[in-house]
Protein backbone atom coordinates (compact mmCIF):
# COMPACT_ATOMS: atom_id res chain seq x y z
CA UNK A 1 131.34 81.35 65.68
CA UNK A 2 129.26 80.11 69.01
CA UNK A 3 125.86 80.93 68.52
CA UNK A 4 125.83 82.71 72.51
CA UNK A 5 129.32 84.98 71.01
CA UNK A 6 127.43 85.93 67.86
CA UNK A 7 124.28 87.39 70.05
CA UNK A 8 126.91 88.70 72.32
CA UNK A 9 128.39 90.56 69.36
CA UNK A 10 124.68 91.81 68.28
CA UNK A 11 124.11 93.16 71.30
CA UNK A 12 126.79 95.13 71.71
CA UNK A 13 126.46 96.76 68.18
CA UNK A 14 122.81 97.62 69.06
CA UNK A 15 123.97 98.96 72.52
CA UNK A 16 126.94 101.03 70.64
CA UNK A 17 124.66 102.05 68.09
CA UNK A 18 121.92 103.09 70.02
CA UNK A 19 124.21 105.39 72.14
CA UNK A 20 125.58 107.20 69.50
CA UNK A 21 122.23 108.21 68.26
CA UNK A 22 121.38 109.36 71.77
CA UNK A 23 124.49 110.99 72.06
CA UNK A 24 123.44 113.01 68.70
CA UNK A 25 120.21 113.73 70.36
CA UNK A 26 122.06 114.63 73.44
CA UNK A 27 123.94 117.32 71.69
CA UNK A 28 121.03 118.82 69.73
CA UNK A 29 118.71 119.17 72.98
CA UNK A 30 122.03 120.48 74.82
CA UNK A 31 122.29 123.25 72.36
CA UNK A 32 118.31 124.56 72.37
CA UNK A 33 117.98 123.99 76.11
CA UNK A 34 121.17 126.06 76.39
CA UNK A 35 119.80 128.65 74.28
CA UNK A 36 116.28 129.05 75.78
CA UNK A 37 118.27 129.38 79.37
CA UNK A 38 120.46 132.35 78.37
CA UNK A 39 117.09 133.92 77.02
CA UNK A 40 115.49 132.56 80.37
CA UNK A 41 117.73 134.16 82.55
CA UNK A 42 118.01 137.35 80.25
CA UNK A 43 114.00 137.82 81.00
CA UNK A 44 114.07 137.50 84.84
CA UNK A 45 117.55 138.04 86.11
CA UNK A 46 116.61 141.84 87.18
CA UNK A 47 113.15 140.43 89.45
CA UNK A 48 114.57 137.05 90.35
CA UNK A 49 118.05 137.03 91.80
CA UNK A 50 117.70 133.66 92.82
CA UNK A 51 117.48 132.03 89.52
CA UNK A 52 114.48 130.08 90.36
CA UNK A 53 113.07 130.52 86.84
CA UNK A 54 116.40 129.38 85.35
CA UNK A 55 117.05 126.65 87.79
CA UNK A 56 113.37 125.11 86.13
CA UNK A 57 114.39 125.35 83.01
CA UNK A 58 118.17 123.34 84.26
CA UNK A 59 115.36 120.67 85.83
CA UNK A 60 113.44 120.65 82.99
CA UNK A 61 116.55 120.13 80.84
CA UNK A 62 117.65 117.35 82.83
CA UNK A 63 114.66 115.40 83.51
CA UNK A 64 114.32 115.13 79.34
CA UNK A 65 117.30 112.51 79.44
CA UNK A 66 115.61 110.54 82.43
CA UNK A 67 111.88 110.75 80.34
CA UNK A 68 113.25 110.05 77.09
CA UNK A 69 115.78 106.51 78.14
CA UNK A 70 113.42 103.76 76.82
CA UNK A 71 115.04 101.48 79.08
CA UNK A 72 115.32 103.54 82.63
CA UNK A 73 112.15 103.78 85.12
CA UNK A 74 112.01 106.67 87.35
CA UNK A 75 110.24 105.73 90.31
CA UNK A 76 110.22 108.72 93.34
CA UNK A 77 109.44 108.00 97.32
CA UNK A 78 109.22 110.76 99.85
CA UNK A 79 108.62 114.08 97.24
CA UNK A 80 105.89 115.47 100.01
CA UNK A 81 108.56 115.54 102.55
CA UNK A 82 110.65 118.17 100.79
CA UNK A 83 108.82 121.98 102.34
CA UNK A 84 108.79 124.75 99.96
CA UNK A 85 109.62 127.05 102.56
CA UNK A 86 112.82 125.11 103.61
CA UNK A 87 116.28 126.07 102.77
CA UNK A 88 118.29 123.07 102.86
CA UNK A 89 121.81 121.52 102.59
CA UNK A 90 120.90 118.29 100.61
CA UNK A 91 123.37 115.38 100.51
CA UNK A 92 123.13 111.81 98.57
CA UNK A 93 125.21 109.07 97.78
CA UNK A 94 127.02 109.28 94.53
CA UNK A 95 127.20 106.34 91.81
CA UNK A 96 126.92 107.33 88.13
CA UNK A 97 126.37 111.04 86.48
CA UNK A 98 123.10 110.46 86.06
CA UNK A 99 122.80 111.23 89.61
CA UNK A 100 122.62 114.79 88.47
CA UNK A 101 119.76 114.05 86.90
CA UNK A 102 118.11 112.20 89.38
CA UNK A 103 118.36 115.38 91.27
CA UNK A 104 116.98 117.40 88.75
CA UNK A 105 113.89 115.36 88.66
CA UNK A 106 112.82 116.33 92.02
CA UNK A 107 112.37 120.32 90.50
CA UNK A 108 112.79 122.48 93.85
CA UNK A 109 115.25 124.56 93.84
CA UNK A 110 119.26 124.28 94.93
CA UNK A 111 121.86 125.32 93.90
CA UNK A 112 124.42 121.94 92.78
CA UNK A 113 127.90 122.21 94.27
CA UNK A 114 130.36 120.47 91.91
CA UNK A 115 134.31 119.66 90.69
CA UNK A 116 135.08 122.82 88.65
CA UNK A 117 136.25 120.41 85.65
CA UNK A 118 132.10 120.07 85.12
CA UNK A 119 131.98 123.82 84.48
CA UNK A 120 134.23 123.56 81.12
CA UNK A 121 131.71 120.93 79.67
CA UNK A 122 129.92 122.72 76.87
CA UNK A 123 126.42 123.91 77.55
CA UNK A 124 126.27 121.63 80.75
CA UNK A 125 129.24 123.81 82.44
CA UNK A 126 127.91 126.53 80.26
CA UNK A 127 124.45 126.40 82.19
CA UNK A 128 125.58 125.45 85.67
CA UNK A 129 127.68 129.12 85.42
CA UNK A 130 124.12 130.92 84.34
CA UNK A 131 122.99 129.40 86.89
CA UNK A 132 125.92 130.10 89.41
CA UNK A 133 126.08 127.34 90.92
CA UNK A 134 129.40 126.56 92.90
CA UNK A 135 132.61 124.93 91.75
CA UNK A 136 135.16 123.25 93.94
CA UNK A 137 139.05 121.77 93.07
CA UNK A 138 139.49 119.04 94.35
CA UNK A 139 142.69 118.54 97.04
CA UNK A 140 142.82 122.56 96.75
CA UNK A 141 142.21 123.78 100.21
CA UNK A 142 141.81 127.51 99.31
CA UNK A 143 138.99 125.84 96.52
CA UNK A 144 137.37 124.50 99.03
CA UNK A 145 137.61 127.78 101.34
CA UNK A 146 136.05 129.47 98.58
CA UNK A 147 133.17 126.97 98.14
CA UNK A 148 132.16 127.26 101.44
CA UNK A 149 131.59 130.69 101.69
CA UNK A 150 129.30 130.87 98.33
CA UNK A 151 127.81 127.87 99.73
CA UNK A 152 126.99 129.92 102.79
CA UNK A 153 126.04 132.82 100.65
CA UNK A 154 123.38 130.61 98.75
CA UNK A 155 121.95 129.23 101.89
CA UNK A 156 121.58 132.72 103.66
CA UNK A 157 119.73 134.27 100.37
CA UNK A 158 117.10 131.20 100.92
CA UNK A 159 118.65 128.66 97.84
CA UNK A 160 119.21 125.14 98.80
CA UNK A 161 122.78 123.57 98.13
CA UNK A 162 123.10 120.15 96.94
CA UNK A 163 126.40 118.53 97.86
CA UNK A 164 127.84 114.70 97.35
CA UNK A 165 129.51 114.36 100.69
CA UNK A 166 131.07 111.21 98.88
CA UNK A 167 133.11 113.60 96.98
CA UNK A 168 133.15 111.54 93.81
CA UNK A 169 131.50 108.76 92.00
CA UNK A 170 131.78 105.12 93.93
CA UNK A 171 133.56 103.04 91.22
CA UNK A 172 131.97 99.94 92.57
CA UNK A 173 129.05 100.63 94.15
CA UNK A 174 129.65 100.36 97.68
CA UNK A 175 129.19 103.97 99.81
CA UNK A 176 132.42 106.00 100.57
CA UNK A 177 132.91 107.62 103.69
CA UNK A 178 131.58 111.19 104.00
CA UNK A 179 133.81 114.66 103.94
CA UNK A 180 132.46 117.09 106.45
CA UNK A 181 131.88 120.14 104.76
CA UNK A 182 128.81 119.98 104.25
CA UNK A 183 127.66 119.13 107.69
CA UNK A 184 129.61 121.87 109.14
CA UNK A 185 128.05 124.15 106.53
CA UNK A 186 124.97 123.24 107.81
CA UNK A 187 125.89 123.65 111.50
CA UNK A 188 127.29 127.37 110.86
CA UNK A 189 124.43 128.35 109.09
CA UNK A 190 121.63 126.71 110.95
CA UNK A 191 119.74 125.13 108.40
CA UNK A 192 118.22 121.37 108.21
CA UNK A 193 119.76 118.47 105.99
CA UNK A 194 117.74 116.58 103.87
CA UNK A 195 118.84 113.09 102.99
CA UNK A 196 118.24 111.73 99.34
CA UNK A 197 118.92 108.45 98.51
CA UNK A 198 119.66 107.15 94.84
CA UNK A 199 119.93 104.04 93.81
CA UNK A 200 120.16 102.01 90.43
CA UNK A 201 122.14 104.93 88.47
CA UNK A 202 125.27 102.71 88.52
CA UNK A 203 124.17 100.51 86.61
CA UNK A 204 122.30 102.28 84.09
CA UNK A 205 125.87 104.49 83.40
CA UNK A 206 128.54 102.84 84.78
CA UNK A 207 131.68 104.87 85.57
CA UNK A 208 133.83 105.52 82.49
CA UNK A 209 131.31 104.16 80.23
CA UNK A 210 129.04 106.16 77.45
CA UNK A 211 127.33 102.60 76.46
CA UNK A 212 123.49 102.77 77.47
CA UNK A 213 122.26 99.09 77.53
CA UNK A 214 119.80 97.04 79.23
CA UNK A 215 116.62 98.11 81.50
CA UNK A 216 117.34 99.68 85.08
CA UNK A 217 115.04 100.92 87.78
CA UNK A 218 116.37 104.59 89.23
CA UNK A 219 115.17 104.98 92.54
CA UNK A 220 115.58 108.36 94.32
CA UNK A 221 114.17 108.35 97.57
CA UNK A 222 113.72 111.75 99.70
CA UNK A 223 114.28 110.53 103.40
CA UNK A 224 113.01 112.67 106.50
CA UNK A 225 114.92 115.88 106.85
CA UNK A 226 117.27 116.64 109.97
CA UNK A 227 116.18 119.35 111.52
CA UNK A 228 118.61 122.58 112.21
CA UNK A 229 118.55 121.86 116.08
CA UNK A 230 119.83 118.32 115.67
CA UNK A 231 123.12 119.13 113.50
CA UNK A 232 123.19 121.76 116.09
CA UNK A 233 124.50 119.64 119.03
CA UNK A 234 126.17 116.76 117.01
CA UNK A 235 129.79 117.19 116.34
CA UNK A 236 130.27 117.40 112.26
CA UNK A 237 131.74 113.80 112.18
CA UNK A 238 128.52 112.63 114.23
CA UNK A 239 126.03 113.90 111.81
CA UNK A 240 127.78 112.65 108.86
CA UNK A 241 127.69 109.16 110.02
CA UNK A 242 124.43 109.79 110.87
CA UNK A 243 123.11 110.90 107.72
CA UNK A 244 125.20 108.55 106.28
CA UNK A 245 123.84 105.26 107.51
CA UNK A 246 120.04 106.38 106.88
CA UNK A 247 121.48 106.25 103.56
CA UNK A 248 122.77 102.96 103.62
CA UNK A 249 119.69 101.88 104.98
CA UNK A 250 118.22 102.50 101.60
CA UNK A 251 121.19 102.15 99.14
CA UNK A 252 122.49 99.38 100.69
CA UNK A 253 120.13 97.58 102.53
CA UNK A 254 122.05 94.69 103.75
CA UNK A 255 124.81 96.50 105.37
CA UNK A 256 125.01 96.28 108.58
CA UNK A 257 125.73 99.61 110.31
CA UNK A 258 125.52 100.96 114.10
CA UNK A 259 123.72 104.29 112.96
CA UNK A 260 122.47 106.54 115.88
CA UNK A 261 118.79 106.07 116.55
CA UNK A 262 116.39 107.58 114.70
CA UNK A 263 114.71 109.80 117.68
CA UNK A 264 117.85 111.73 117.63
CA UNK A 265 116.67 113.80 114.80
């Protein structure tokens, strides 16, 4: 056997081997994280109807995968710009699962919007129904009706939503176009967008793979927000493409897109 094949070989055993004891680690902090949320949201359900309390334990929870990856980097731009005050409907471009817990790392609170098929996962799904955070069918328009009003709900009792305007996970990289809802959401309820921008999960999880190999640098970047009174006067389809290609400026630097200028927001 070729010398280069034979350290091929090795290095996928390692990789393969490596994953499955992460994916045994995986399952054992799955199952006392789960636990300590149901006792979480047990304790504080009656004072905090939010879930703010629970939702820290979900970040908390998720960030433990990002801290614990030998091989990924974290590295965060723009935190200060998120307000605490702020209810927002957050959108970001959407590469790997581990975008999830990118957005976990940022610990404010939102409430995720997701495909309902993540909500039969065990303890994952299990957790994002303590926390009640919305489901969506995909191609089901009265799913989608439905989403929109707890969506609005959220948003008008002060939680965040967090929405992937992409809709799913780019197989290769490259940005899809945007779906509207969540720019009209914001436009009915009056409430500002906030851009974030993550970059390097693809790699690092690859859709359809479970094999963690190699080093990779996760960059989330929190861009500035646009305010309520700009997706007020922009037509839905507008402020997608707006949002959209200050995204690409950052995912996808070398695109060349015709994005509106910035001193519309």
């Amino acid at each position: 056997m070729h010398p280069h094949s034979r350290n091929v070989m090795l290095k996928t055993a390692i990789a393969t081997l490596f994953s499955l004891v992460y994916f045994v680690f995986f399952l054992v902090s799955c199952t006392v994280m789960y636990l300590t949320a149901a006792a979480v949201k047990l304790a504080t359900m009656a004072f905090d109807p939010q879930l703010k309390a629970l939702h820290k334990v979900a970040c908390f929870w998720g960030s433990i995968y990002l801290w614990t990856m030998p091989g990924w980097s974290v590295h965060i731009e723009g935190r200060e710009k998120i307000r605490k005050d702020a209810t927002y409907v957050v959108v970001s471009n959407h590469q790997s699962m581990v975008d999830i817990l990118a957005g976990y790392r940022l610990f404010f609170h939102f409430k995720w919007i997701a495909k309902a098929e993540l909500f039969r996962v065990p303890f994952i799904g299990w957790n994002m129904s303590l926390n009640r955070y919305v489901y969506v069918k995909r191609g089901d328009r009265r799913s989608i009706i439905e989403m929109l009003k707890a969506s609005e709900k959220h948003l008008r009792n002060d939680s965040s939503v967090f929405i992937f305007p992409e809709g799913t996970r780019s197989e290769t990289g490259v940005m899809g176009d945007f779906k509207l809802g969540a720019f009209s959401l914001a436009k009915r309820v009056h409430v500002p967008i906030l851009p974030i921008a993550i970059t390097g999960t693809r790699d690092a999880l690859p859709k359809g793979s479970i094999i963690l190999r190699g080093r990779h640098r996760i960059g989330i970047t929190v861009l500035d927000e646009i305010p309520a009174e700009t997706a007020e006067v922009l037509e839905a389809g507008e402020l997608a493409e707006l949002v959209r290609n200050r995204l690409l400026e950052v995912v996808e630097p070398d695109v060349s897109t015709e994005a509106l200028p910035r001193d519309a927001a």
